[in-house]
C-alpha atoms as a PDB file:
ATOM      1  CA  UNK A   1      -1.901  -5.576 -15.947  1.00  0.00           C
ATOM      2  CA  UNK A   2      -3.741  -4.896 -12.791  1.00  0.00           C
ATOM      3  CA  UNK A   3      -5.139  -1.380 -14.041  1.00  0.00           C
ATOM      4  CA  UNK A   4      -6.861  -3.216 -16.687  1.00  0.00           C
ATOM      5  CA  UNK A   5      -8.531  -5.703 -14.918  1.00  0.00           C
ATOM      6  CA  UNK A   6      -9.613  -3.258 -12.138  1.00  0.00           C
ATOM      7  CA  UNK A   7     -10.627  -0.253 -14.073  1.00  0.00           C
ATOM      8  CA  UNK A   8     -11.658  -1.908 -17.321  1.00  0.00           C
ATOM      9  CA  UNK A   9      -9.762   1.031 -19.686  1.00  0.00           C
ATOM     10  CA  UNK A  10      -9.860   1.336 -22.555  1.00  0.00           C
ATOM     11  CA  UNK A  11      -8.347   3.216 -25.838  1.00  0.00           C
ATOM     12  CA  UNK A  12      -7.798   6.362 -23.947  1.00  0.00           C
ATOM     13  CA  UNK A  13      -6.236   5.110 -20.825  1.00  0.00           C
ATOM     14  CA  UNK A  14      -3.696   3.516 -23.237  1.00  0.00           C
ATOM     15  CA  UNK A  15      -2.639   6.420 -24.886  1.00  0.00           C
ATOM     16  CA  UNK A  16      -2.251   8.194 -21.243  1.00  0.00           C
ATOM     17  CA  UNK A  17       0.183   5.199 -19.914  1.00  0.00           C
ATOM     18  CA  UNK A  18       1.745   5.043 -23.195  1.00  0.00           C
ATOM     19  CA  UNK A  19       2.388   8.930 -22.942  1.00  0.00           C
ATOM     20  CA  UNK A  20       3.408   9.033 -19.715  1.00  0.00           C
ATOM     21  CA  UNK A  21       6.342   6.449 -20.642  1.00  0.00           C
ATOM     22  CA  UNK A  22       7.282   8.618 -22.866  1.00  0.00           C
ATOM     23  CA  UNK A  23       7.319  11.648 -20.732  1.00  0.00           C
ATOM     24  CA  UNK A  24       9.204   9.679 -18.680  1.00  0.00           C
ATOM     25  CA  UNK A  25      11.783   8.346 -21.446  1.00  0.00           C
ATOM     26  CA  UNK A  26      12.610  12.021 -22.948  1.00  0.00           C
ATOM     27  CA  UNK A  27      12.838  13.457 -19.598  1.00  0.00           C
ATOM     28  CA  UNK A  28      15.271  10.102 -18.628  1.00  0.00           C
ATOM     29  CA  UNK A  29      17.290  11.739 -22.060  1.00  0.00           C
ATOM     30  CA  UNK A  30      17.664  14.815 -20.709  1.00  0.00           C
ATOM     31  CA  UNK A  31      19.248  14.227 -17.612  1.00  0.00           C
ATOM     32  CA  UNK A  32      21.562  12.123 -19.364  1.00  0.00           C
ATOM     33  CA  UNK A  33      22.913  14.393 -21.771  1.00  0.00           C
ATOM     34  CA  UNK A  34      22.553  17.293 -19.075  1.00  0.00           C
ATOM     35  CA  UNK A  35      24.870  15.124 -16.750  1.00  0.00           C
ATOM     36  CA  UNK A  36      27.254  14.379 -19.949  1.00  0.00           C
ATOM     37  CA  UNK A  37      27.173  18.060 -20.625  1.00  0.00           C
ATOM     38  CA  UNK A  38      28.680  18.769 -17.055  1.00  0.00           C
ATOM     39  CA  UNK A  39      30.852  15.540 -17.117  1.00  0.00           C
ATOM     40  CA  UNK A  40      32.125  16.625 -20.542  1.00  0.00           C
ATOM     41  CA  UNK A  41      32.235  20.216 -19.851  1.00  0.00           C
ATOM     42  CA  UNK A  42      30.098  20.875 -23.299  1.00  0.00           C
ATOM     43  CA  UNK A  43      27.572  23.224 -23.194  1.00  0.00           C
ATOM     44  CA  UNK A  44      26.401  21.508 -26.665  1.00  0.00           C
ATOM     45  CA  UNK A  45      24.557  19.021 -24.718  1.00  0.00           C
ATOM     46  CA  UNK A  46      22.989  21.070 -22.466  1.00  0.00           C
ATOM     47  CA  UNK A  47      21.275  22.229 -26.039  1.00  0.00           C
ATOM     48  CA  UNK A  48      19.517  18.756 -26.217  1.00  0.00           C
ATOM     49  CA  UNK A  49      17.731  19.403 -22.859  1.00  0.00           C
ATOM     50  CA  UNK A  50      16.005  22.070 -24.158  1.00  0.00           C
ATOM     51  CA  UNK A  51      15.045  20.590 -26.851  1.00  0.00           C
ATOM     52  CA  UNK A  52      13.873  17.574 -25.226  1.00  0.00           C
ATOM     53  CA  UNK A  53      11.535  19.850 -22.894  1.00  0.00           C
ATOM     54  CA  UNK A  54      10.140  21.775 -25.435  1.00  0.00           C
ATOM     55  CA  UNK A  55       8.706  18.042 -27.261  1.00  0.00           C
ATOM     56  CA  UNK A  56       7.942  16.567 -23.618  1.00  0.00           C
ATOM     57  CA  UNK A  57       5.809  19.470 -23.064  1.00  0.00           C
ATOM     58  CA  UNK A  58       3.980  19.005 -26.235  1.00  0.00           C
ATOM     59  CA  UNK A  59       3.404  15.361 -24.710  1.00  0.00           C
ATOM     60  CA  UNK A  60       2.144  16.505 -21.173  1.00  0.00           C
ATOM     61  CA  UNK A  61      -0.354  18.640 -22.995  1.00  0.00           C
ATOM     62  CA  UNK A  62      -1.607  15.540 -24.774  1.00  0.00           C
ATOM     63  CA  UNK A  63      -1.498  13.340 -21.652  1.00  0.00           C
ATOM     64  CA  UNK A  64      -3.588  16.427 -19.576  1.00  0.00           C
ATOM     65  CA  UNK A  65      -5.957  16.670 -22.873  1.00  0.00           C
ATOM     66  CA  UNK A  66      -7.125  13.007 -22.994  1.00  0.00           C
ATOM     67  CA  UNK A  67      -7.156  12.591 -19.298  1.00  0.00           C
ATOM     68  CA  UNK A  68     -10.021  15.552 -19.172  1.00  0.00           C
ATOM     69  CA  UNK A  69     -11.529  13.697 -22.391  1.00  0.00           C
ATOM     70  CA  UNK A  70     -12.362  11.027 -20.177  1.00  0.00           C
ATOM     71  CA  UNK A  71      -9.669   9.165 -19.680  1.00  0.00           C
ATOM     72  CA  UNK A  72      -9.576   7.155 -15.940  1.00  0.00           C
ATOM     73  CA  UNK A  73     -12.034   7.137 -13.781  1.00  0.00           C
ATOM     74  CA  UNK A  74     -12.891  10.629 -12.069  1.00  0.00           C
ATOM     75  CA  UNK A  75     -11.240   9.683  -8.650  1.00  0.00           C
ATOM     76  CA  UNK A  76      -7.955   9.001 -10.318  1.00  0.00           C
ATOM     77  CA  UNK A  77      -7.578  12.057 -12.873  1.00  0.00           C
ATOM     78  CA  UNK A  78      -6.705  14.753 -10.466  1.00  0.00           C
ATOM     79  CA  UNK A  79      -4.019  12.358  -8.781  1.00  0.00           C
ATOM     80  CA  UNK A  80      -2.483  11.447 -12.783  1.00  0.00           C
ATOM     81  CA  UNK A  81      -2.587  15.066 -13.296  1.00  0.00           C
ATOM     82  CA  UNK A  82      -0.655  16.616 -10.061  1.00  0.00           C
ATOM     83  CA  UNK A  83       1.800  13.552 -11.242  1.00  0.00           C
ATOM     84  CA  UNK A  84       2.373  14.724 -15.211  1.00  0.00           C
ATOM     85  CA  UNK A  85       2.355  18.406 -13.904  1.00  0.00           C
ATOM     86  CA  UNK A  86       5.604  17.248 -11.637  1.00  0.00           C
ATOM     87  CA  UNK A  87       6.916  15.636 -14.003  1.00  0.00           C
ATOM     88  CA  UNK A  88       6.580  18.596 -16.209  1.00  0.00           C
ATOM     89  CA  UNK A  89       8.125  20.795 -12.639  1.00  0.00           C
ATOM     90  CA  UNK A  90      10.728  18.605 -13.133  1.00  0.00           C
ATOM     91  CA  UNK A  91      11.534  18.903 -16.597  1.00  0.00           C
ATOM     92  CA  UNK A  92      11.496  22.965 -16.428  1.00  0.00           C
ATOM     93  CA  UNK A  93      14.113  22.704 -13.707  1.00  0.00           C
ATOM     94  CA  UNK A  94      16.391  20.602 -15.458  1.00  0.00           C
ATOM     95  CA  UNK A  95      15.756  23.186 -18.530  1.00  0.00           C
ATOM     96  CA  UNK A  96      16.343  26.493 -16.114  1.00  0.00           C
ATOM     97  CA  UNK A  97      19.681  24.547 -14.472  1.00  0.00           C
ATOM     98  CA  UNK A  98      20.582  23.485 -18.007  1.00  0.00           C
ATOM     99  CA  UNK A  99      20.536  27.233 -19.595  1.00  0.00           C
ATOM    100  CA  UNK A 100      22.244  28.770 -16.346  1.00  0.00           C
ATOM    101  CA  UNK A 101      25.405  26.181 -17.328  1.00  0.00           C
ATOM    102  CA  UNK A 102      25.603  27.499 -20.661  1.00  0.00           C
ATOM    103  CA  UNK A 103      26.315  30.924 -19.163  1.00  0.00           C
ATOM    104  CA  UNK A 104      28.135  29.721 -15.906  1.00  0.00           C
ATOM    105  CA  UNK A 105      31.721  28.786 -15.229  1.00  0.00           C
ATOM    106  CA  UNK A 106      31.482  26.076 -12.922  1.00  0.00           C
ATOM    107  CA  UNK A 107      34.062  26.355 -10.196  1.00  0.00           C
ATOM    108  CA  UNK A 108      36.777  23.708  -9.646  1.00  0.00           C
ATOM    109  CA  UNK A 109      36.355  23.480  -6.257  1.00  0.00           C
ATOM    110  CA  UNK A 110      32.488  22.363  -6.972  1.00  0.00           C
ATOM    111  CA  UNK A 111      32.280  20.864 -10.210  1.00  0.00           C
ATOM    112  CA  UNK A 112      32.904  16.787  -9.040  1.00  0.00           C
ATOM    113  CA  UNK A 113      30.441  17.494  -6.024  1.00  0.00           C
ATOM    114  CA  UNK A 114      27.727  19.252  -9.177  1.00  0.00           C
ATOM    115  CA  UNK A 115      28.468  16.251 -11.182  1.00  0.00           C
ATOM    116  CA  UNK A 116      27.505  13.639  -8.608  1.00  0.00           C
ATOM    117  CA  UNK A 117      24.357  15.996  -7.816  1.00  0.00           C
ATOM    118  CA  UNK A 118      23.617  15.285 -11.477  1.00  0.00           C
ATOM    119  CA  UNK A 119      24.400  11.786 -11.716  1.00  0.00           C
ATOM    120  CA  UNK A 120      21.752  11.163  -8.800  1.00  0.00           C
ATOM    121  CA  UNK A 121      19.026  12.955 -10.191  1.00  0.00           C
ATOM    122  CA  UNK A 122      19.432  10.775 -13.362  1.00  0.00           C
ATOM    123  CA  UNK A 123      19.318   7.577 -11.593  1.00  0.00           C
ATOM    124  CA  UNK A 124      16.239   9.254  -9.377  1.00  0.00           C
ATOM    125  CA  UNK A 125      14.078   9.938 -12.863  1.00  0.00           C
ATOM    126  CA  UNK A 126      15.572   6.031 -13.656  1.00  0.00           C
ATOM    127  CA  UNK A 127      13.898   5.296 -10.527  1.00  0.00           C
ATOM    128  CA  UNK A 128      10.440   7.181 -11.393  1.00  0.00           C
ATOM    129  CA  UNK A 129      10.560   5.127 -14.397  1.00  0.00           C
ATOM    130  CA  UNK A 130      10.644   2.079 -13.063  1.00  0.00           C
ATOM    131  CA  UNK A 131       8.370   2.716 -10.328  1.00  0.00           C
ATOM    132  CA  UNK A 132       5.541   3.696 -12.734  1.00  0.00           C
ATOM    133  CA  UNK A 133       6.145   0.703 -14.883  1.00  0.00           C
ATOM    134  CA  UNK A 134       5.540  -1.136 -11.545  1.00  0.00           C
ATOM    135  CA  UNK A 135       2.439   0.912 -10.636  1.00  0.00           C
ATOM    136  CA  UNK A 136       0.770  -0.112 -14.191  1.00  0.00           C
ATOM    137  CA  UNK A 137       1.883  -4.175 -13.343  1.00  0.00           C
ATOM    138  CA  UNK A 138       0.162  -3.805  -9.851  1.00  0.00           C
ATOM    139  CA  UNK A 139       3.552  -4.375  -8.051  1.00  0.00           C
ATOM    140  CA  UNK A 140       4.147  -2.657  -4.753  1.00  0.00           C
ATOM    141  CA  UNK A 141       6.314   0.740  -4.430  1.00  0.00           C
ATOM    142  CA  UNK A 142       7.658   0.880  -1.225  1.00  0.00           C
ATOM    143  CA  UNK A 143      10.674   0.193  -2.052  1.00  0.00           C
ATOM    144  CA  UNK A 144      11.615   2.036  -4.869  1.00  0.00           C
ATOM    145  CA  UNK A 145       9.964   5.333  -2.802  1.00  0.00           C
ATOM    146  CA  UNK A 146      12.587   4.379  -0.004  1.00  0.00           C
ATOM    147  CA  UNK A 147      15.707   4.433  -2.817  1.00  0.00           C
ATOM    148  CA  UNK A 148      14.313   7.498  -4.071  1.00  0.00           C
ATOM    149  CA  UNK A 149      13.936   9.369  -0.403  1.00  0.00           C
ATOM    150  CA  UNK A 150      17.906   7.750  -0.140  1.00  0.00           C
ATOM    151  CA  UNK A 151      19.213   9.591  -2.845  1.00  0.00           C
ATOM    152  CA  UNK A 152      16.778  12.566  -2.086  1.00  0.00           C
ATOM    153  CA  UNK A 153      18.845  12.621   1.481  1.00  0.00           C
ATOM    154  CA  UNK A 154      22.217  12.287  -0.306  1.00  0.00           C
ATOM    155  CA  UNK A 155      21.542  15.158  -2.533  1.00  0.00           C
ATOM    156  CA  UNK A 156      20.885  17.797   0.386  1.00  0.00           C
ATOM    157  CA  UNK A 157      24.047  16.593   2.216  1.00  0.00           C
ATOM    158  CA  UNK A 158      26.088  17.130  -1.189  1.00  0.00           C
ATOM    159  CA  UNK A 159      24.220  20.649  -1.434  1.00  0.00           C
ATOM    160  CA  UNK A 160      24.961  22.092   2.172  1.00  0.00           C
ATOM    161  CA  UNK A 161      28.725  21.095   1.067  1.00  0.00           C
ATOM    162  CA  UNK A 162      28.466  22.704  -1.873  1.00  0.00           C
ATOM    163  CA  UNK A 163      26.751  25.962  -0.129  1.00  0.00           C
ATOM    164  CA  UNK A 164      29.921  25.474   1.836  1.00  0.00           C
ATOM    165  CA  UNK A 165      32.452  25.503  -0.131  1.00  0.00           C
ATOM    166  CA  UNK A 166      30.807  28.749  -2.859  1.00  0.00           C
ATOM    167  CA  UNK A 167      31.001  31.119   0.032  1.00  0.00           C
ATOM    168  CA  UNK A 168      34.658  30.438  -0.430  1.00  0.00           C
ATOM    169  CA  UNK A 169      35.070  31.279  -4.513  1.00  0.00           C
ATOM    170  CA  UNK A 170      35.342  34.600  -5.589  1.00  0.00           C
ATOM    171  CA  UNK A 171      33.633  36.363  -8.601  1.00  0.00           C
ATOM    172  CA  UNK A 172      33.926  38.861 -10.709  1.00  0.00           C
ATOM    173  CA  UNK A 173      30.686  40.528 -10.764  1.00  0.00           C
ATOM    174  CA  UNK A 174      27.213  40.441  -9.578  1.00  0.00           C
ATOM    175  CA  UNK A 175      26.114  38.555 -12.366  1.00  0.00           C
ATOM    176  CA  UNK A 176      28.667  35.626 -12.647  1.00  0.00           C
ATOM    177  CA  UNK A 177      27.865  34.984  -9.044  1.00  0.00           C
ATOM    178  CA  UNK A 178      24.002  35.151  -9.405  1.00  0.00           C
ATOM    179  CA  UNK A 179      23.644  32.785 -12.170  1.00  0.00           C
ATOM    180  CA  UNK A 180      26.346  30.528 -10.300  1.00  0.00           C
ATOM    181  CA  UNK A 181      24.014  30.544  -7.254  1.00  0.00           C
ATOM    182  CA  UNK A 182      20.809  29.950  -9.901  1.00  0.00           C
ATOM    183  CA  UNK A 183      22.626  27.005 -11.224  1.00  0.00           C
ATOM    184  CA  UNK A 184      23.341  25.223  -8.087  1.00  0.00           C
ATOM    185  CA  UNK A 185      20.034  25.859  -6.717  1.00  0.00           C
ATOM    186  CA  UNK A 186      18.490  24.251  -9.849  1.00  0.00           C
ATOM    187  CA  UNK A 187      20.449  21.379  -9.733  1.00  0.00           C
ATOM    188  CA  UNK A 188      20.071  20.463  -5.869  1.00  0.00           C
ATOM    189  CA  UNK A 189      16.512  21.196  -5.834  1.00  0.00           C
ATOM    190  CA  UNK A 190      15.362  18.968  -8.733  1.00  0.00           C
ATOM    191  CA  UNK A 191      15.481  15.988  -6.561  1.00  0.00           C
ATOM    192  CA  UNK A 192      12.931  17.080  -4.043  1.00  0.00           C
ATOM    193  CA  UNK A 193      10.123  17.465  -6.997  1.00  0.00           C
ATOM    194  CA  UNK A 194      10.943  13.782  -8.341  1.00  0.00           C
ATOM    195  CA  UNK A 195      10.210  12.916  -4.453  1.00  0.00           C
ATOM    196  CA  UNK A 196       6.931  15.023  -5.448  1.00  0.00           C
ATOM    197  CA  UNK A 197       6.414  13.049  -8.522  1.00  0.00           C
ATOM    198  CA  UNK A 198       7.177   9.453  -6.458  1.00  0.00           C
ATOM    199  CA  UNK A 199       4.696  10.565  -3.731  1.00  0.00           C
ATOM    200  CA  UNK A 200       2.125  10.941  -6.033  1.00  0.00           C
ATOM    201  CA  UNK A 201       2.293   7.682  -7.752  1.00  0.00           C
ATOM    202  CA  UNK A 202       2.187   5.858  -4.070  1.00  0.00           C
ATOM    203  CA  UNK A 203      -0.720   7.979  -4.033  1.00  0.00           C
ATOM    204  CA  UNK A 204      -2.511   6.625  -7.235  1.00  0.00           C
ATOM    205  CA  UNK A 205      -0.760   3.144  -5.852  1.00  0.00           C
ATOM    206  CA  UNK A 206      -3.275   2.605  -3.449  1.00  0.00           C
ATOM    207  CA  UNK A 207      -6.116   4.244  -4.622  1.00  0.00           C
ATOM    208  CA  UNK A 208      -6.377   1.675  -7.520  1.00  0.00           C
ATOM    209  CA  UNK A 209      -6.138  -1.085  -5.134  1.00  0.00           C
END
C-alpha cells in the first residue's frame, strides 16, 4: 500500500485505517436500513440507525484517541481528524433525519422524490468507501470526487422540488409541519457533508504524495 511505503506506519496507523473502514461500513448499514425504512414504510428500521450511531461513535472516539497517541505523522492528523469528525457529521444527520421519520407522516406527494434522496446518499457513503479504500492503495480520486459532486448536484435539484411541492400539503398543526420540514432538511442536506468528508480525503490524497 502506498501509505506504508511512504510513511513507514506502523501498529497504530493500522488500527486507525482499520477503524475508519469500519466507521465507514456501519455508517454504509445505516443508510441502508434508513433507506429500507422509508422504502418499506417501517419505522422499525429506522431503530437500527440509531443504534448503529451510537457503536460508530464509540469507534470515532477510538480512531480520534490513537490518532492523538501518535498515530500518522503530525502533518496528516489534523486532516484524518476533520475527515472522522465528518464522517461522524454525517452519521448524526442520518440519526436526527432517522428519529424525525419515526414521528413524521411522510406525504404522498413527496415520499418517491424522499426515497430517491435516500437512495443517493447511500450510494454517496458507497462512494466514500471506496474512495478511501483507494486513498490507502495510492490510487487517484478524481474521479470518484466528480461522481460524488454528481449526485451531490442531483440531490439539491430533487430538494428545491421537494421544497416545491410541501408548500402545497396541508397540516394539521404546528408540530406535524415542523418535524416534516426537520425531516426533509435532514435528508437533503446529508449529501453536502459526505462532499465535506470526500474533500477532505483529496485533501490527505495529495498531501501523502
Amino acid at each position: 500500500m502506498l501509505l506504508k511505503k511512504i510513511l513507514s506506519y506502523g501498529k497504530q496507523e493500522d488500527r486507525v485505517i482499520e477503524n475508519v473502514k469500519k466507521h465507514l461500513h456501519l455508517l454504509r448499514l445505516a443508510f441502508e436500513s434508513f433507506y429500507s425504512g422509508i422504502k418499506k414504510n417501517d419505522s422499525s428500521m429506522m431503530r437500527e440507525v440509531i443504534d448503529l450511531e451510537r457503536e460508530g461513535d464509540s469507534v470515532r472516539r477510538e480512531i480520534i484517541s490513537t490518532i492523538y497517541a501518535g498515530a500518522f505523522l503530525p502533518y496528516l492528523r489534523p486532516d484524518l481528524c476533520r475527515f472522522v469528525e465528518t464522517l461522524d457529521r454525517v452519521f448524526d444527520s442520518l440519526e436526527d433525519a432517522a428519529f424525525n421519520y419515526s414521528d413524521a407522516a411522510i406525504p404522498e406527494q413527496i415520499r418517491e422524490e424522499c426515497e430517491r434522496v435516500a437512495l443517493m446518499n447511500s450510494n454517496m457513503c458507497e462512494m466514500l468507501a471506496i474512495s478511501f479504500d483507494a486513498m490507502v492503495k495510492g490510487e487517484d480520486l478524481r474521479e470518484k470526487a466528480l461522481a460524488t459532486r454528481i449526485y451531490e448536484k442531483k440531490i439539491d435539484d430533487i430538494k428545491f422540488s421537494i421544497l416545491r411541492e410541501m408548500r402545497t400539503i396541508p397540516v394539521d398543526n404546528f408540530w406535524q409541519g415542523r418535524i416534516l420540514a426537520e425531516f426533509v432538511s435532514d435528508l437533503t442536506t446529508i449529501s453536502d457533508t459526505i462532499e465535506d468528508a470526500s474533500d477532505y480525503l483529496q485533501i490527505i490524497n495529495v498531501s501523502i504524495r
